[in-house]
PDB file of N, CA and C in Angstrom:
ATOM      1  N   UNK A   1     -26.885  24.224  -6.458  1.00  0.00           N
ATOM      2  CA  UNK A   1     -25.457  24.387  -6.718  1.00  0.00           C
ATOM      3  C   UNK A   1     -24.632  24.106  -5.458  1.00  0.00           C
ATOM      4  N   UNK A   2     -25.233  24.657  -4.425  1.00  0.00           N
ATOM      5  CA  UNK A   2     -24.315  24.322  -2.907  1.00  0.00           C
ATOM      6  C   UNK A   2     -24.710  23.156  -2.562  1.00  0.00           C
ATOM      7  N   UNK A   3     -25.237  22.270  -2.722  1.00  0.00           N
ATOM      8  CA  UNK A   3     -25.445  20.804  -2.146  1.00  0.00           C
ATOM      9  C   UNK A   3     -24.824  20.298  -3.189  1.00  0.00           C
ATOM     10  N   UNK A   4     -24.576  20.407  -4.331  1.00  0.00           N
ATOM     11  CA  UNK A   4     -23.822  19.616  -5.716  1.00  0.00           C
ATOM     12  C   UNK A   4     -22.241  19.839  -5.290  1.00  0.00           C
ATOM     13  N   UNK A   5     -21.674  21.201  -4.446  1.00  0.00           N
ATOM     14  CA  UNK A   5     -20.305  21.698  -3.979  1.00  0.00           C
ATOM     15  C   UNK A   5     -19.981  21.087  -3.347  1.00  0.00           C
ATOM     16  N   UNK A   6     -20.995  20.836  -2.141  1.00  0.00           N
ATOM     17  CA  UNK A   6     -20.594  19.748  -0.896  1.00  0.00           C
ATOM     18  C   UNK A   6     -20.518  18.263  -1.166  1.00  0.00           C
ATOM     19  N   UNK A   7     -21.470  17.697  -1.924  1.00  0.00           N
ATOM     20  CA  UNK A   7     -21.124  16.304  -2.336  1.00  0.00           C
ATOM     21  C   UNK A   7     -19.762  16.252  -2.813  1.00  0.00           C
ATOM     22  N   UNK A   8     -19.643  16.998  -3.918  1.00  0.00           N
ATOM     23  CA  UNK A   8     -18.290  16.641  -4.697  1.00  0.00           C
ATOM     24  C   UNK A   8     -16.941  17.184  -3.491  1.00  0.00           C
ATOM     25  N   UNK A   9     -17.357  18.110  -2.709  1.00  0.00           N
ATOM     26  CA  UNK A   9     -16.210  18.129  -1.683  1.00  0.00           C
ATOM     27  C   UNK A   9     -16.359  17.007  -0.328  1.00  0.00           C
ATOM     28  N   UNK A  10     -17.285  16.552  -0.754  1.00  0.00           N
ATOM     29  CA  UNK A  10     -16.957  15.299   0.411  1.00  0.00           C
ATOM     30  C   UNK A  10     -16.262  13.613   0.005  1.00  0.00           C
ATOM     31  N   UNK A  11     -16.930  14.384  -1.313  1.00  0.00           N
ATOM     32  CA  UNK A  11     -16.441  12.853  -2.121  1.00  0.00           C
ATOM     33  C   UNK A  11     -14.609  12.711  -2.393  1.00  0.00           C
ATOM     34  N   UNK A  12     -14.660  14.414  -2.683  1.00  0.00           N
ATOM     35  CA  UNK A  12     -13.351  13.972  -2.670  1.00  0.00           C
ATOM     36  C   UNK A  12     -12.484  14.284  -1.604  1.00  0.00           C
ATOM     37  N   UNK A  13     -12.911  15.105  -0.481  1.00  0.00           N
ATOM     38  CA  UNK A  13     -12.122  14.205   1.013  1.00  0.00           C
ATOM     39  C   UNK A  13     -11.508  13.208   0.995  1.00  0.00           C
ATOM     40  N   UNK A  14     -13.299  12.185   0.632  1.00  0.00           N
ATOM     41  CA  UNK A  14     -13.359  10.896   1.225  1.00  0.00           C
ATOM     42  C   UNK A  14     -11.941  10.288   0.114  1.00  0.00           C
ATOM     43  N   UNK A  15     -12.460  10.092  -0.979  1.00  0.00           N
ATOM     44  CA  UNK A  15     -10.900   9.668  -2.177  1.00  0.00           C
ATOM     45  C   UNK A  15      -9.717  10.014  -1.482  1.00  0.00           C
ATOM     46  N   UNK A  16      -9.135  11.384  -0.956  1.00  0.00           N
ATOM     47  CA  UNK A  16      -8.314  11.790  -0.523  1.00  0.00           C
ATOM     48  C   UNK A  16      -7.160  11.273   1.008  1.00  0.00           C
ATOM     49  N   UNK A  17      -8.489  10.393   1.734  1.00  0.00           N
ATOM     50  CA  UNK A  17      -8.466   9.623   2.864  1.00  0.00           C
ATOM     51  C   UNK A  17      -8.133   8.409   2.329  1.00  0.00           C
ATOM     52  N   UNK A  18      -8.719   7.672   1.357  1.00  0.00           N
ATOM     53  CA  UNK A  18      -8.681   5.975   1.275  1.00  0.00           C
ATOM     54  C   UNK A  18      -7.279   6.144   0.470  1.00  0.00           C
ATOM     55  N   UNK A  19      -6.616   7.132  -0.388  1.00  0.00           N
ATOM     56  CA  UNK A  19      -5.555   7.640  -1.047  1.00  0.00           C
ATOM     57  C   UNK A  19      -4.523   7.382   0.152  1.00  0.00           C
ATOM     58  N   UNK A  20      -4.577   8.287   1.353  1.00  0.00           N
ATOM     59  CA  UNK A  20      -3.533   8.173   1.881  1.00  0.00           C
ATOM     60  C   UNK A  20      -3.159   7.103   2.817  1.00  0.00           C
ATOM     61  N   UNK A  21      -4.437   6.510   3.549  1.00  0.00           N
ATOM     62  CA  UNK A  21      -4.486   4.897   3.970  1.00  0.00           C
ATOM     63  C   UNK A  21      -3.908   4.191   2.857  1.00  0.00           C
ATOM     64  N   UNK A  22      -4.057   4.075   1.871  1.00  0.00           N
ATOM     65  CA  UNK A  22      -3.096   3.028   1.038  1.00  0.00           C
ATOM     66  C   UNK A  22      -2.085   3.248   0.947  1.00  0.00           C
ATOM     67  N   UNK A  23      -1.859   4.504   0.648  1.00  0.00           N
ATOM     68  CA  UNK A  23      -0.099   4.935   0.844  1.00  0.00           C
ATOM     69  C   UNK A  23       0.434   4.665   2.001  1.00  0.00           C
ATOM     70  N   UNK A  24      -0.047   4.932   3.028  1.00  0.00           N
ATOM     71  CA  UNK A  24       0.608   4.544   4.512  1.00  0.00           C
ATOM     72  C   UNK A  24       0.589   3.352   4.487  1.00  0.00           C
ATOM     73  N   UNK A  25      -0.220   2.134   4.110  1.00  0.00           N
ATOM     74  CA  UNK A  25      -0.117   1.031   4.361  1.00  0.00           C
ATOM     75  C   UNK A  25       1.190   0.267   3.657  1.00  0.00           C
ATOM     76  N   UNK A  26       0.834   0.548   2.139  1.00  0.00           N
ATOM     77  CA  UNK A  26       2.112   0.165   1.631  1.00  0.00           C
ATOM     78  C   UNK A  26       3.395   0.567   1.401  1.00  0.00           C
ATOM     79  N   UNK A  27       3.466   1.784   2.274  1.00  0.00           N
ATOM     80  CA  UNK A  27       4.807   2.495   2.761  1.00  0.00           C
ATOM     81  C   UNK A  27       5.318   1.193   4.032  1.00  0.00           C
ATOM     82  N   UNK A  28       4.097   0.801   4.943  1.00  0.00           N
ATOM     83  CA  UNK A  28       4.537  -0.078   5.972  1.00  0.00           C
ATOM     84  C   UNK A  28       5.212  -0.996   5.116  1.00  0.00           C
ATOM     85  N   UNK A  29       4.517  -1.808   4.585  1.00  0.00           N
ATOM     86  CA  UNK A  29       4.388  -3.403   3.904  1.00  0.00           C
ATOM     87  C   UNK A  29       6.393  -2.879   3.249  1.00  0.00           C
ATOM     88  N   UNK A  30       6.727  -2.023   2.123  1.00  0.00           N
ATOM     89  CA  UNK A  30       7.502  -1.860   2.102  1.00  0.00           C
ATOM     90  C   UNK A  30       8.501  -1.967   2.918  1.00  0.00           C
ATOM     91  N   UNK A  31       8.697  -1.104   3.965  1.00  0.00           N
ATOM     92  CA  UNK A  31       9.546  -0.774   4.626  1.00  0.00           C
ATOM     93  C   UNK A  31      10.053  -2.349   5.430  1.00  0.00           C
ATOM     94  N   UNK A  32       8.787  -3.139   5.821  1.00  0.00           N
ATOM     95  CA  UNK A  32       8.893  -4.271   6.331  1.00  0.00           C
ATOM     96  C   UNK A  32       9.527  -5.716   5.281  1.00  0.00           C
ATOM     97  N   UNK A  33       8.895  -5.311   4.275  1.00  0.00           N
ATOM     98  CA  UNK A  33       9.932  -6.400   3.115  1.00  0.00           C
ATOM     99  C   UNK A  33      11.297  -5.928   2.820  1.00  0.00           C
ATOM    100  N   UNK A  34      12.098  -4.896   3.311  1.00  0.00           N
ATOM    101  CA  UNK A  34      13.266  -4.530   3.357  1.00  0.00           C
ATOM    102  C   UNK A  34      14.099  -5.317   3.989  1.00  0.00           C
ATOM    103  N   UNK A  35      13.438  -4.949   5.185  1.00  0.00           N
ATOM    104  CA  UNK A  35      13.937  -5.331   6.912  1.00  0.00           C
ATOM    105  C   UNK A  35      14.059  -7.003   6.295  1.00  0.00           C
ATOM    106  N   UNK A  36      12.861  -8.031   5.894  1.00  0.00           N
ATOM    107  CA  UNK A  36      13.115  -8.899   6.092  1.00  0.00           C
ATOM    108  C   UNK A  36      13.945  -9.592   4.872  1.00  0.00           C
ATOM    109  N   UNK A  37      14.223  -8.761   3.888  1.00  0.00           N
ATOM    110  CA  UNK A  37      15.054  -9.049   2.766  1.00  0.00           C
ATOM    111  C   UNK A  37      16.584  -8.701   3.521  1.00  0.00           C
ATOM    112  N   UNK A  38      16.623  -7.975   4.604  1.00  0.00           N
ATOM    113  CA  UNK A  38      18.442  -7.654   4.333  1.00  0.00           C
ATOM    114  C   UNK A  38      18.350  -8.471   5.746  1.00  0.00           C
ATOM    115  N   UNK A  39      17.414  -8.897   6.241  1.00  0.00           N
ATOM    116  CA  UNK A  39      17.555  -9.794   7.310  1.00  0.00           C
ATOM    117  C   UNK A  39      17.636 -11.430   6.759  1.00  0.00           C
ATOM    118  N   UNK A  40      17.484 -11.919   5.786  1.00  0.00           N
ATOM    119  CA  UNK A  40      17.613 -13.432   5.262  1.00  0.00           C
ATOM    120  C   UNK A  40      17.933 -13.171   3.759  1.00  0.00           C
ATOM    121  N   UNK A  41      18.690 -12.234   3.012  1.00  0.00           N
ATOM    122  CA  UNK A  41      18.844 -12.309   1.541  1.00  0.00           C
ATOM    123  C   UNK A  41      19.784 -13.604   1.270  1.00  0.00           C
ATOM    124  N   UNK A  42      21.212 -13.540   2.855  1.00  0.00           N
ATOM    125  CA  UNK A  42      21.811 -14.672   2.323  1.00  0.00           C
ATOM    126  C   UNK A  42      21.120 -16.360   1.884  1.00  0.00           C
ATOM    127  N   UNK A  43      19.925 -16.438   3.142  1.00  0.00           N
ATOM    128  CA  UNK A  43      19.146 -17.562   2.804  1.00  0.00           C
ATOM    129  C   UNK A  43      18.548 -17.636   1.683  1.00  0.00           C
ATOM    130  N   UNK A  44      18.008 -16.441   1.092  1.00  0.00           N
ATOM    131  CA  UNK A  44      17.173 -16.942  -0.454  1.00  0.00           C
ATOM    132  C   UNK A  44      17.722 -17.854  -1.056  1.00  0.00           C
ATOM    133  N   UNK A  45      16.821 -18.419  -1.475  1.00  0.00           N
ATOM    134  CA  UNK A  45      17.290 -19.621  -3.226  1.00  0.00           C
ATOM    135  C   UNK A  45      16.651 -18.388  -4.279  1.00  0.00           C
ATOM    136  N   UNK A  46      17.523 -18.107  -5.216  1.00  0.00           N
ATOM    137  CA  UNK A  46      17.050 -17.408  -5.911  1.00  0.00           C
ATOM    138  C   UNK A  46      16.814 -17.868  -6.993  1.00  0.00           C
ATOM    139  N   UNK A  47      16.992 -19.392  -7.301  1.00  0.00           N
ATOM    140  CA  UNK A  47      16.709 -20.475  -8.525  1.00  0.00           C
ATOM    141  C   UNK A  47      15.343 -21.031  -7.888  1.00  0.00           C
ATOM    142  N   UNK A  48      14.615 -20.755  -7.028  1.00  0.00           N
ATOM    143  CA  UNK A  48      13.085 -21.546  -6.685  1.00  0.00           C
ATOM    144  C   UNK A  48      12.191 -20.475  -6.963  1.00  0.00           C
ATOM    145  N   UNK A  49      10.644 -21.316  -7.636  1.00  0.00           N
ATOM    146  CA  UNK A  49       9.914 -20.324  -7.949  1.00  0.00           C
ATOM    147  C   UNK A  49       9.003 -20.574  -6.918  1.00  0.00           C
ATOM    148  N   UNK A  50       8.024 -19.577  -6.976  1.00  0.00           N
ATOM    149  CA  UNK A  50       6.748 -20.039  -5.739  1.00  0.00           C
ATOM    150  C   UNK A  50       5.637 -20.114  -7.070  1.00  0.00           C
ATOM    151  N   UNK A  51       4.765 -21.311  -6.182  1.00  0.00           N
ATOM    152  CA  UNK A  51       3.500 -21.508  -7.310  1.00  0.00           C
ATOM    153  C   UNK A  51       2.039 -21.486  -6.069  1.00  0.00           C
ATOM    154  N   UNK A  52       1.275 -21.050  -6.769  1.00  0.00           N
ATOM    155  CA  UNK A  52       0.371 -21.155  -6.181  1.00  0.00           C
ATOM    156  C   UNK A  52      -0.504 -22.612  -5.660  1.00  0.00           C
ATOM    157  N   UNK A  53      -1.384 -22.734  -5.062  1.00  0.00           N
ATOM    158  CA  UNK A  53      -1.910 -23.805  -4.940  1.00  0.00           C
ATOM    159  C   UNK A  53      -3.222 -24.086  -5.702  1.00  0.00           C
TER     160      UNK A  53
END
């Protein structure tokens, strides 16, 4: 029963960690597509699409 407690409390640490690394990351990524949206919105073409290659 106590080694079945500790797995599942490590496991979900670990979930709890890769949870908040993604949140922090795409809190960055956000915060940075702001900046560069109110830094060039006048430049957008907002009639062009992007396509992949």
């Amino acid at each position: 029963f106590f080694i079945e407690f500790k797995e599942k409390s490590r496991l979900f640490k670990t979930t709890t960690q890769i949870s908040h690394e993604l949140k922090e990351s795409s809190t960055i990524i956000k915060g940075y597509s702001q900046i560069l949206f109110e830094d060039f919105k006048d430049k957008l073409d907002w009639g062009s699409s992007f396509e992949s290659n």
